[in-house]
Protein backbone atom coordinates (compact mmCIF):
# COMPACT_ATOMS: atom_id res chain seq x y z
CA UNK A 1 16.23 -73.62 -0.96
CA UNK A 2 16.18 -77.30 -0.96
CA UNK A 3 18.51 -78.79 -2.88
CA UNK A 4 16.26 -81.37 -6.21
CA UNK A 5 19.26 -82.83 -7.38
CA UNK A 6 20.56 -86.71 -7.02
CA UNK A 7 22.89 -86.29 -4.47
CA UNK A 8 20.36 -84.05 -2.47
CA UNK A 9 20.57 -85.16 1.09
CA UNK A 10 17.49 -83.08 2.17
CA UNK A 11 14.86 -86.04 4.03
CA UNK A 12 18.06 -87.69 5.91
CA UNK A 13 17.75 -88.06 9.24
CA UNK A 14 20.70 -88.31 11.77
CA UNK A 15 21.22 -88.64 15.27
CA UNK A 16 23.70 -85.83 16.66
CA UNK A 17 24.73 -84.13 19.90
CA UNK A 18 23.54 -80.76 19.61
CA UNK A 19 27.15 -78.36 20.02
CA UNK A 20 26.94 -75.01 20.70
CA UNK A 21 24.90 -72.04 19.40
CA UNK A 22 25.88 -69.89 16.16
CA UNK A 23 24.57 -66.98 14.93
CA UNK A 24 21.21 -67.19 12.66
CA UNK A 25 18.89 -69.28 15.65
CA UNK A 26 20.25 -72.32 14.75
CA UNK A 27 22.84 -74.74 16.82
CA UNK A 28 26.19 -76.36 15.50
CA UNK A 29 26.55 -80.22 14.88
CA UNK A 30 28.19 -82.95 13.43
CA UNK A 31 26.97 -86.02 11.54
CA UNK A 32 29.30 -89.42 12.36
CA UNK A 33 30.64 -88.64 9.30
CA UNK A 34 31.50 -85.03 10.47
CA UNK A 35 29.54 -83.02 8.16
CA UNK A 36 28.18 -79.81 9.92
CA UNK A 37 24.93 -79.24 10.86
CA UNK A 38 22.93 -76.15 11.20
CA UNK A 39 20.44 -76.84 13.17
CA UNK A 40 17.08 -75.31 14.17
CA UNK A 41 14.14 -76.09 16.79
CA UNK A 42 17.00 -77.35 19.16
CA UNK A 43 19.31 -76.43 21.89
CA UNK A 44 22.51 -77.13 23.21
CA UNK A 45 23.97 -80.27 24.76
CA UNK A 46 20.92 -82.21 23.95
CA UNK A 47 20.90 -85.07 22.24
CA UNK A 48 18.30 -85.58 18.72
CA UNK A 49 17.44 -86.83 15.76
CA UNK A 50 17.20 -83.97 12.90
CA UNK A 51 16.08 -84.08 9.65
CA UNK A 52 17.78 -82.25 6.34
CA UNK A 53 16.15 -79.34 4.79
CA UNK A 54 18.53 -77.96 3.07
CA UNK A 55 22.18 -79.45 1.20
CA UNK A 56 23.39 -82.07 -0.77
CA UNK A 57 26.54 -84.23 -0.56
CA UNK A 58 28.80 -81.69 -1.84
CA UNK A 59 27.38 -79.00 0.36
CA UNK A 60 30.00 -77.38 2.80
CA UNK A 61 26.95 -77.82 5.51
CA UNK A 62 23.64 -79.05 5.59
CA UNK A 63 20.63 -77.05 7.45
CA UNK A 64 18.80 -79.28 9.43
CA UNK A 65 15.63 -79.67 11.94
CA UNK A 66 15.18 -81.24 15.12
CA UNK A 67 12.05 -83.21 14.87
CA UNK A 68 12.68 -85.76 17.90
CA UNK A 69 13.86 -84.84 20.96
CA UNK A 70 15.99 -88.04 22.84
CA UNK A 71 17.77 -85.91 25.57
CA UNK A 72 16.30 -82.33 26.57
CA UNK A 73 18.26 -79.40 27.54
CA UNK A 74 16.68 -78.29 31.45
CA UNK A 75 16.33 -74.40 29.06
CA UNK A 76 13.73 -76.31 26.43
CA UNK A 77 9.44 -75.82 27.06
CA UNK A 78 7.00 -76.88 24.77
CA UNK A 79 6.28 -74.10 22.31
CA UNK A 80 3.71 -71.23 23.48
CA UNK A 81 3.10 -71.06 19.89
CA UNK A 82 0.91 -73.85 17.93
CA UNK A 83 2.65 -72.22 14.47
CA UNK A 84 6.32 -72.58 15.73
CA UNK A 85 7.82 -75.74 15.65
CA UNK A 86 9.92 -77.62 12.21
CA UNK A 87 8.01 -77.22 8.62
CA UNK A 88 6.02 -74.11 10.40
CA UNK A 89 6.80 -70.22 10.85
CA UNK A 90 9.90 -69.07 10.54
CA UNK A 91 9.29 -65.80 12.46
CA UNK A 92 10.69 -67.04 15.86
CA UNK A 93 13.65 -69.00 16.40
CA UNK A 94 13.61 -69.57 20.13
CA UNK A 95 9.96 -70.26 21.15
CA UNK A 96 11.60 -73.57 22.70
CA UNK A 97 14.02 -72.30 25.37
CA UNK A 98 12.92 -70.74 28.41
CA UNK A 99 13.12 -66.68 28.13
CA UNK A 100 16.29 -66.47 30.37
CA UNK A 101 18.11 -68.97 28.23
CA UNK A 102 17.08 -66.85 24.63
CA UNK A 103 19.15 -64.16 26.44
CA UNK A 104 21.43 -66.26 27.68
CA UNK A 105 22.15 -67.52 23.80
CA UNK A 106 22.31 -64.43 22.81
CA UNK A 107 24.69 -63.04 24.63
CA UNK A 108 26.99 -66.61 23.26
CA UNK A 109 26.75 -65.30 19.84
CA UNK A 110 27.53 -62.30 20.77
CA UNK A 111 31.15 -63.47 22.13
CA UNK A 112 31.67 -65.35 19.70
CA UNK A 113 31.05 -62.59 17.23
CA UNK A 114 33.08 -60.65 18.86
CA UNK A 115 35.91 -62.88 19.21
CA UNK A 116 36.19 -64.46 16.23
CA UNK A 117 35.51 -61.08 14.08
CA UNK A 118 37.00 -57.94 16.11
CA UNK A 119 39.47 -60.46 18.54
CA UNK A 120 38.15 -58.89 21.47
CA UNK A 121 36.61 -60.65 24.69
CA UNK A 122 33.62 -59.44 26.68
CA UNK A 123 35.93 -57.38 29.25
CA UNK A 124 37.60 -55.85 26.51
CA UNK A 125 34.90 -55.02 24.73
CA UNK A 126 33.37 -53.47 28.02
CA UNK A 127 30.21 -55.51 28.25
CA UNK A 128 29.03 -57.73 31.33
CA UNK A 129 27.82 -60.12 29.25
CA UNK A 130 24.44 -60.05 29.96
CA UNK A 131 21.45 -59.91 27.63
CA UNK A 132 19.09 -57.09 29.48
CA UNK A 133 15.11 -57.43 28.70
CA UNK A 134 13.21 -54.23 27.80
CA UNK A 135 11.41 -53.04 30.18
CA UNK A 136 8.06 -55.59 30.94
CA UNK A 137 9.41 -58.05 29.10
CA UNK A 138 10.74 -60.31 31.71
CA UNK A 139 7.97 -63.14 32.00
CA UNK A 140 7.65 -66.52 33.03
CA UNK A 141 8.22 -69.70 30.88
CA UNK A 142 5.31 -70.42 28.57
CA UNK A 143 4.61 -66.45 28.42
CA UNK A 144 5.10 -64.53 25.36
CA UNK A 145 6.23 -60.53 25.23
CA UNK A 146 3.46 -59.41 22.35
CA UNK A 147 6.31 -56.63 21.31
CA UNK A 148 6.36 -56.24 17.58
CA UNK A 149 4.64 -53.32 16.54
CA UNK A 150 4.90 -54.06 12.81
CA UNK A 151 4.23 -57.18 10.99
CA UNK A 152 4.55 -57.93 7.53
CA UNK A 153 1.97 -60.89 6.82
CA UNK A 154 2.26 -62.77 3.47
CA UNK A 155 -0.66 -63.76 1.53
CA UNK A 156 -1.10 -67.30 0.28
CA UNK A 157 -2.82 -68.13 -3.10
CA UNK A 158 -6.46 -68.46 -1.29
CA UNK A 159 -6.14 -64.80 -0.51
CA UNK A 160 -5.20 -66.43 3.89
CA UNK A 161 -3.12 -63.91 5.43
CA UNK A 162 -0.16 -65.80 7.37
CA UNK A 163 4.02 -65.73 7.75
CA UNK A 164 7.05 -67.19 5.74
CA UNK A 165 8.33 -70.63 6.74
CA UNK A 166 11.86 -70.42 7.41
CA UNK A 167 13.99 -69.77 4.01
CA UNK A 168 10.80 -70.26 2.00
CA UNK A 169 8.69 -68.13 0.25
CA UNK A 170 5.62 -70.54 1.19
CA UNK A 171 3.25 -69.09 3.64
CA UNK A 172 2.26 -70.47 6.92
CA UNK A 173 -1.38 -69.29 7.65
CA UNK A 174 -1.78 -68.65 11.23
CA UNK A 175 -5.02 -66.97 13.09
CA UNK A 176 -2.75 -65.34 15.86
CA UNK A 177 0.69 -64.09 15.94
CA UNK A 178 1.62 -64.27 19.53
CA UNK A 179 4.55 -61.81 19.38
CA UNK A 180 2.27 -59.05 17.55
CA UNK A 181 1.94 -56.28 19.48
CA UNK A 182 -2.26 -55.70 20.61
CA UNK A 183 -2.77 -53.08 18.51
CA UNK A 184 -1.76 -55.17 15.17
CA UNK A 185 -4.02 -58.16 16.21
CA UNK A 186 -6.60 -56.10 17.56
CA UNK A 187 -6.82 -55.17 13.36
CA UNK A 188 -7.76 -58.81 12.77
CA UNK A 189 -5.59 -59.35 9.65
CA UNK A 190 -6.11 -63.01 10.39
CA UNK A 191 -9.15 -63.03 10.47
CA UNK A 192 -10.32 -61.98 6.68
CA UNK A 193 -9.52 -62.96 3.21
CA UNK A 194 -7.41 -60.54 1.06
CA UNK A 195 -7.69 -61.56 -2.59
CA UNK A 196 -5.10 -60.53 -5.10
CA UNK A 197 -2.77 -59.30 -2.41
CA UNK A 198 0.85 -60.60 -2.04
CA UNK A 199 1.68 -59.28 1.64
CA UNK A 200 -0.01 -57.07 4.29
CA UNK A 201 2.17 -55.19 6.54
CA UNK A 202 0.21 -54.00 9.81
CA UNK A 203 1.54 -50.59 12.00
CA UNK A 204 0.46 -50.08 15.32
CA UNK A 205 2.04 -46.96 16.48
CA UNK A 206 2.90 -46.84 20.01
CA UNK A 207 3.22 -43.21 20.29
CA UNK A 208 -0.88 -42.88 19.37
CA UNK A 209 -3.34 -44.74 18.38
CA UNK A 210 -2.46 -44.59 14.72
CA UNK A 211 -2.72 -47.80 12.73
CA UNK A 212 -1.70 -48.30 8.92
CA UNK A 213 -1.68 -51.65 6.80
CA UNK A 214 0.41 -50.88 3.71
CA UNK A 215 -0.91 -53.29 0.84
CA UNK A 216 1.28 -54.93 -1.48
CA UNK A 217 -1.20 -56.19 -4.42
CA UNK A 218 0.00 -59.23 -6.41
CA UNK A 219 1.34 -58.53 -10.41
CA UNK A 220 -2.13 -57.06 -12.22
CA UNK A 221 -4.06 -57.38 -8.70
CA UNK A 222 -6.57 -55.03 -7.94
CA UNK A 223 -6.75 -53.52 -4.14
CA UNK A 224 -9.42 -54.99 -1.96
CA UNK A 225 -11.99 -52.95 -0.09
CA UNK A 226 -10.27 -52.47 3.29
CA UNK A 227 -12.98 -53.16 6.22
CA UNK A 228 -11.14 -53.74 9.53
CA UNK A 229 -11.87 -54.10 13.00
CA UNK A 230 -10.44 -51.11 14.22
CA UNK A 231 -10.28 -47.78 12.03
CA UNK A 232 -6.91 -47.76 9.87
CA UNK A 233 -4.94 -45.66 7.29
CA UNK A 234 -4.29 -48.00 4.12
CA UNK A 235 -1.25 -47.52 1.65
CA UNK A 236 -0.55 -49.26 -1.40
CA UNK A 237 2.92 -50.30 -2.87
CA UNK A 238 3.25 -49.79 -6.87
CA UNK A 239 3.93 -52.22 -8.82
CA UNK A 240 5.93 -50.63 -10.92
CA UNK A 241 8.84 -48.76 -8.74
CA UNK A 242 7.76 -50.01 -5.08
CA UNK A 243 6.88 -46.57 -3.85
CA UNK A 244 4.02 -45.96 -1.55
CA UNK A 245 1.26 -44.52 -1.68
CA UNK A 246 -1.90 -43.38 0.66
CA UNK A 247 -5.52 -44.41 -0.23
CA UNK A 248 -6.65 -43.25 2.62
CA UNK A 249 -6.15 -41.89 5.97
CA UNK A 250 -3.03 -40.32 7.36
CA UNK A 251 0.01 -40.85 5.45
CA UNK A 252 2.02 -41.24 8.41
CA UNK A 253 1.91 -42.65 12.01
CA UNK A 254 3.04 -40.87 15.12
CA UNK A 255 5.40 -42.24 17.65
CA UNK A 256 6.99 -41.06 20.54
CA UNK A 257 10.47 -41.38 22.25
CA UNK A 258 12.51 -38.80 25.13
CA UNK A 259 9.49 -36.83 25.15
CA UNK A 260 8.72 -36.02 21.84
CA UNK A 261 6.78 -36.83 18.79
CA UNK A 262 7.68 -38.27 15.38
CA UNK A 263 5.87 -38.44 12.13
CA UNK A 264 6.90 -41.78 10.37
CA UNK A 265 5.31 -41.59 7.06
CA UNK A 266 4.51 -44.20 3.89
CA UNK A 267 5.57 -47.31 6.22
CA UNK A 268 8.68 -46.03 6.83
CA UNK A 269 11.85 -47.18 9.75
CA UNK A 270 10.98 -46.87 13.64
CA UNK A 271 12.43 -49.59 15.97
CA UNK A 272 9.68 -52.57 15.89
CA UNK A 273 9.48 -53.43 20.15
CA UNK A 274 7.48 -50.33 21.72
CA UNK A 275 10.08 -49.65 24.65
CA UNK A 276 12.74 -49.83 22.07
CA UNK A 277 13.23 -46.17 20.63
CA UNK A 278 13.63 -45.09 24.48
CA UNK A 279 15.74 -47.77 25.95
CA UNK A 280 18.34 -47.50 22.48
CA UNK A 281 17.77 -43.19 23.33
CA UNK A 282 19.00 -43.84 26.85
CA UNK A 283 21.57 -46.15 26.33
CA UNK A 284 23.31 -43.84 23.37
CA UNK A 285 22.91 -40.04 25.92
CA UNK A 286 24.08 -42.08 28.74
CA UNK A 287 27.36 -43.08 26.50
CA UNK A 288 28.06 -40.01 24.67
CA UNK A 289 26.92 -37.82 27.56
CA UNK A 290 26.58 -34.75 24.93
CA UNK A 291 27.69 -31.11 26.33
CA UNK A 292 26.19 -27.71 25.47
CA UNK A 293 27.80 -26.41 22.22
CA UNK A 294 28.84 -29.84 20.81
CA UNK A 295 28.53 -30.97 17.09
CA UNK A 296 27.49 -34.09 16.42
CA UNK A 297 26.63 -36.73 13.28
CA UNK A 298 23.73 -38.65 13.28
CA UNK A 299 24.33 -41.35 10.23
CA UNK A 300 21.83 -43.33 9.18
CA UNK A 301 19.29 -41.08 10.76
CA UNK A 302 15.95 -42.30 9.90
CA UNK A 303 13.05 -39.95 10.94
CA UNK A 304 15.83 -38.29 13.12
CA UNK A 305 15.66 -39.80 16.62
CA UNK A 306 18.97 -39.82 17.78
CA UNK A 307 19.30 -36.43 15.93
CA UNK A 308 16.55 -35.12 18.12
CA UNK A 309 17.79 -36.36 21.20
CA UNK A 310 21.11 -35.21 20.62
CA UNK A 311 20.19 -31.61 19.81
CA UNK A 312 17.81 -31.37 23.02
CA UNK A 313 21.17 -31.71 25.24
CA UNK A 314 23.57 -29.83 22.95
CA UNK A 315 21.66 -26.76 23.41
CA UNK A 316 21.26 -23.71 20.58
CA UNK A 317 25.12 -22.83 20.29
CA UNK A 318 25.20 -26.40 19.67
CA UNK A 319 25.18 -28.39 15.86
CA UNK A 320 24.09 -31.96 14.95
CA UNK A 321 24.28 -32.86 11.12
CA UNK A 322 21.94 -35.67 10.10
CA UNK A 323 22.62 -38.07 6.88
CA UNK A 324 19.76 -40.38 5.60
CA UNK A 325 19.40 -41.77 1.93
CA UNK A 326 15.67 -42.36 2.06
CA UNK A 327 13.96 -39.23 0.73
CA UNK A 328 10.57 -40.28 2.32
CA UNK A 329 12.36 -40.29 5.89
CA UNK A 330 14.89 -36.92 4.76
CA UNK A 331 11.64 -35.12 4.86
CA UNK A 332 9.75 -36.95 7.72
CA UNK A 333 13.26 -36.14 9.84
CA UNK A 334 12.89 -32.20 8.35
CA UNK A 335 9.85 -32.20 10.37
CA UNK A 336 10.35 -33.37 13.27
CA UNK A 337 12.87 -31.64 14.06
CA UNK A 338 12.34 -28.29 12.38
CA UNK A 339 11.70 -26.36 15.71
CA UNK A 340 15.81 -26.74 16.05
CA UNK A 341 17.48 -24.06 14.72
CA UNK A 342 21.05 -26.03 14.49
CA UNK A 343 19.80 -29.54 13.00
CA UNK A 344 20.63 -30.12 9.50
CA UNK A 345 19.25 -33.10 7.27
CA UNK A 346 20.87 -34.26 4.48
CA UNK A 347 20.02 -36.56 1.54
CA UNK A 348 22.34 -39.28 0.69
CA UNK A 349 24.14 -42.99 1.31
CA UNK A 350 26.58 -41.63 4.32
CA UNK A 351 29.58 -43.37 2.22
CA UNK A 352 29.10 -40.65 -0.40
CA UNK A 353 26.95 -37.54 1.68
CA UNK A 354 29.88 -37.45 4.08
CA UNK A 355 32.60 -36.78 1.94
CA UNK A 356 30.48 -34.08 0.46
CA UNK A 357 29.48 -32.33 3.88
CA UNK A 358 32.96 -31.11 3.72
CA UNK A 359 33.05 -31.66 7.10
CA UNK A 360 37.03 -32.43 8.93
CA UNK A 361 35.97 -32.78 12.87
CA UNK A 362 33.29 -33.14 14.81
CA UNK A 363 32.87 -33.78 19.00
CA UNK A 364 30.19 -36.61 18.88
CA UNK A 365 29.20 -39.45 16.10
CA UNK A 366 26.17 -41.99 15.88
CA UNK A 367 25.28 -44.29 13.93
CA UNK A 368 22.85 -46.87 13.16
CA UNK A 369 23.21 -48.50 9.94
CA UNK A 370 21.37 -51.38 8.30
CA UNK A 371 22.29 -54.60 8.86
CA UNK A 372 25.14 -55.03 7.35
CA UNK A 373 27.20 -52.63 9.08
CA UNK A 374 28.63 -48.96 7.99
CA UNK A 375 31.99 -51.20 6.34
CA UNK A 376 35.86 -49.93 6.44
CA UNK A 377 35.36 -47.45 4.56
CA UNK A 378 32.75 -45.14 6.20
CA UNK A 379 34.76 -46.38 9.34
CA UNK A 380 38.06 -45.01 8.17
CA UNK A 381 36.51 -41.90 7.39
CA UNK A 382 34.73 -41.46 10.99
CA UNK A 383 37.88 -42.13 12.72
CA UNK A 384 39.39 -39.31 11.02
CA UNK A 385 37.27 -36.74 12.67
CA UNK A 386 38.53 -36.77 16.21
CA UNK A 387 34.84 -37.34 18.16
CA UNK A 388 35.49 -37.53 21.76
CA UNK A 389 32.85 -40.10 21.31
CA UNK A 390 31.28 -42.60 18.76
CA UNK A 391 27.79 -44.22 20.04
CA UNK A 392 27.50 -47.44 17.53
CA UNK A 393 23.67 -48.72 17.39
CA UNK A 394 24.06 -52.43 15.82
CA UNK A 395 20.94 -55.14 15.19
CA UNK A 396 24.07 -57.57 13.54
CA UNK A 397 26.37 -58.84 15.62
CA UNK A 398 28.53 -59.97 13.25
CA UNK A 399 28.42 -56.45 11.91
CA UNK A 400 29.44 -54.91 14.53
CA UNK A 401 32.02 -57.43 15.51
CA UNK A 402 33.38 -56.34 11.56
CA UNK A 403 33.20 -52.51 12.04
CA UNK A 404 35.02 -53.05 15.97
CA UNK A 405 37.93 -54.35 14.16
CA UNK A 406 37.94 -50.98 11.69
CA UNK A 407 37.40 -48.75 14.56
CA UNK A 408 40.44 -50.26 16.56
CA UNK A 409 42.51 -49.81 13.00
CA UNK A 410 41.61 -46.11 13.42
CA UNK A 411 42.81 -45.76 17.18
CA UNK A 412 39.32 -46.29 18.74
CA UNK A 413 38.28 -48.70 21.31
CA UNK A 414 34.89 -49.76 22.92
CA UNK A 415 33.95 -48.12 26.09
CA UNK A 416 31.12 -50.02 27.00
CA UNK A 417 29.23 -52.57 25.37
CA UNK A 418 25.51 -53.04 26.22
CA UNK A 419 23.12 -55.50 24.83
CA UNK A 420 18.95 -55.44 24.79
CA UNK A 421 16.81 -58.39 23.69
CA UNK A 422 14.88 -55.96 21.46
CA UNK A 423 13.64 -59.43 19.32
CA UNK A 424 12.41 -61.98 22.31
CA UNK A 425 11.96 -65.05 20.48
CA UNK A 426 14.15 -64.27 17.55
CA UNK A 427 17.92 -64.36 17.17
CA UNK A 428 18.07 -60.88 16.70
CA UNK A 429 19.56 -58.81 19.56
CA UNK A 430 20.40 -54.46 19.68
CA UNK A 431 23.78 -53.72 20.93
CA UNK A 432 24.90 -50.25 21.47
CA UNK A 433 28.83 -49.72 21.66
CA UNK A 434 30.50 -46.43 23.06
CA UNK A 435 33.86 -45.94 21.30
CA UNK A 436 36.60 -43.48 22.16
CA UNK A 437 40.05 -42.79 21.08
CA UNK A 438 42.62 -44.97 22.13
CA UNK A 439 44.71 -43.28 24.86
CA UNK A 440 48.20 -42.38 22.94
CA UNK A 441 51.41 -44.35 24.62
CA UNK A 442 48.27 -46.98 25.55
């Protein structure tokens, strides 16, 4: 947050050269002085005047925004969206660059992640270093993918439904989100007041036509009466512990991926872009290219997709153990998969369920963690189990990056390295490594 003190610089304007791209959607550069810049709503090589919004003279950086444009990059267009742009919604980071050069930036940060955290270069790493669009999602300039299946809309103090401003907790009403998928603005969340609520988080299932808006109320609030434009489950967070809890409707939504159905209850994990479950499916069978009678981890395994797919190719004289510390999603994964014989489920933070499995080797191994990476430990411990091969599902690059370096400490190297711009219009990006042991004498 802004710094309030005397020797806050937040207000100061400078005129840089915009340097490269770093992770977080912002751009590196330097004041005449040299102090370092983070800055957003520009692009690099151009040439602009940004304003502080964050740091003070002692600061080790300042965050910045671009608010005048001298010299334009040939990437930068005027924003699709009226709500992006400096002061305004911090959902997107990119609305400004042309959809080829998002991927393009993406794949930078990417290298340089790599690089700098696992010393490895693309070719090493096995990755082209492209940036590959889900499917449909390559459109002109000026055109927006409406991807995200879930959105988690703040409420402002007049009850106006609307999203963050970048590192702020103040809301930013808007009457559209372009990047919502049609079946969360087809709800019309914008569109009505919602008194005494702190957030409203809209699902759209993509699997059915299931939609849910899970209610956070604020402290003492009372829930609203829910009257929508299309008919919807509602859930309500406590208060007290932060569970959920139905008020009405299904408790779940269904989604689909590789052919089958899967219950994802209380507001719970699925991947937010609607081809994503099935692209991040087909890039992890294509790496680990499972074999009848395998065994196989799935850690970190959600409502048990990867699980699922797994144990479709593995066959019945096959075995995949699944590890998930959410209870809600332990028992959502239970049934969607209880029509295989050989899956397993367990309960548990992987660092401490794994130890307990008992388990010494296995053929096969993915994971998916959260975002910041499965850490040396739970590396070290993977490594010792001899899997032919280790499918890594990342949304961090820097993560990942971290957890390469671990691997190679245990004697395994990427395969292949594939990236998916999962996020258009975000700095997020999905990369999906295939590991396998280092060859010995190599």
């Amino acid at each position: 947050m802004p710094n309030e003190t005397e020797s806050s610089l937040v207000g100061e304007e400078y005129e840089v050269e915009v340097g490269p791209v770093a992770h977080g959607g912002h751009c590196i550069a330097r004041t005449d002085e040299g102090r370092v810049l983070f800055v957003r709503h520009a692009l690099p090589g151009e040439k602009a005047v940004v304003r502080v919004t964050e740091g003070a003279e002692d600061s080790r950086f300042l965050r910045a925004d671009a608010v005048r444009v001298i010299e334009a990059s040939k990437d930068r267009i005027e924003a699709p969206c009226p709500f992006a742009g400096p002061g305004k919604c911090g959902g997107c980071d990119w609305q400004h660059a042309k959809p080829g050069a998002q991927r393009r930036l993406k794949g930078e940060v990417i290298a340089e992640q790599l690089k700098r955290l696992a010393g490895l270069t693309p070719e090493e790493a096995g990755w082209d270093g492209t940036v590959m669009p889900a499917p449909g999602d390559k459109l002109p300039a000026g055109q927006v993918p409406a991807w995200r299946t879930r959105v988690q809309y703040a409420v402002d103090a007049e009850g106006r439904a609307g999203l963050r401003r970048h590192r702020s907790h103040e809301v930013e009403p808007v009457d559209h989100c372009m990047i919502a998928a049609e079946g969360v603005s087809e709800l019309g969340i914008e569109r009505r007041v919602w008194p005494q609520l702190a957030s409203v988080e809209a699902i759209a299932a993509t699997g059915s036509n299931d939609r849910q808006v899970v209610l956070t109320p604020r402290p003492g609030g009372r829930l609203p009466l829910v009257e929508l434009d299309k008919p919807v489950s509602v859930l309500r967070v406590e208060e007290r512990d932060g569970s959920v809890h139905r008020v009405h409707g299904r408790a779940f939504v269904r989604e689909r991926a590789d052919g089958r159905t899967y219950r994802v209850g209380m507001g719970g994990f699925w991947q937010v872009h609607p081809q994503a479950a099935d692209v991040l499916v087909t890039a992890v069978m294509q790496g680990l290219m499972p074999r009848k009678g395998e065994t196989a981890l799935d850690l970190y395994c959600g409502v048990g997709l990867f699980a699922g797919a797994i144990a479709d190719r593995v066959g019945d004289q096959g075995a995949v153990l699944g590890i998930e510390s959410s209870k809600r999603a332990v028992e959502d994964a239970r049934h969607n998969l209880k029509d295989f014989d050989r899956v397993r489920i367990e309960q548990g933070k992987v660092e401490q369920a794994l130890p307990r499995t008992g388990i010494t080797e296995t053929d096969l191994i993915v994971l998916d963690p959260p975002r910041a990476g499965a850490g040396r430990q739970t590396v070290a411990h993977l490594t010792a189990l001899g899997a032919r091969r280790i499918a890594y599902v990342a949304c961090d690059p820097a993560a990942l990056a971290r957890d390469l370096a671990y691997f190679r400490t245990g004697g395994y190297r990427p395969r292949t390295l594939r990236a998916f711009d999962l996020f258009p219009m975000t700095h997020h990006v999905e990369c999906v490594a295939i590991l396998e042991p280092v060859a010995k004498g190599s």
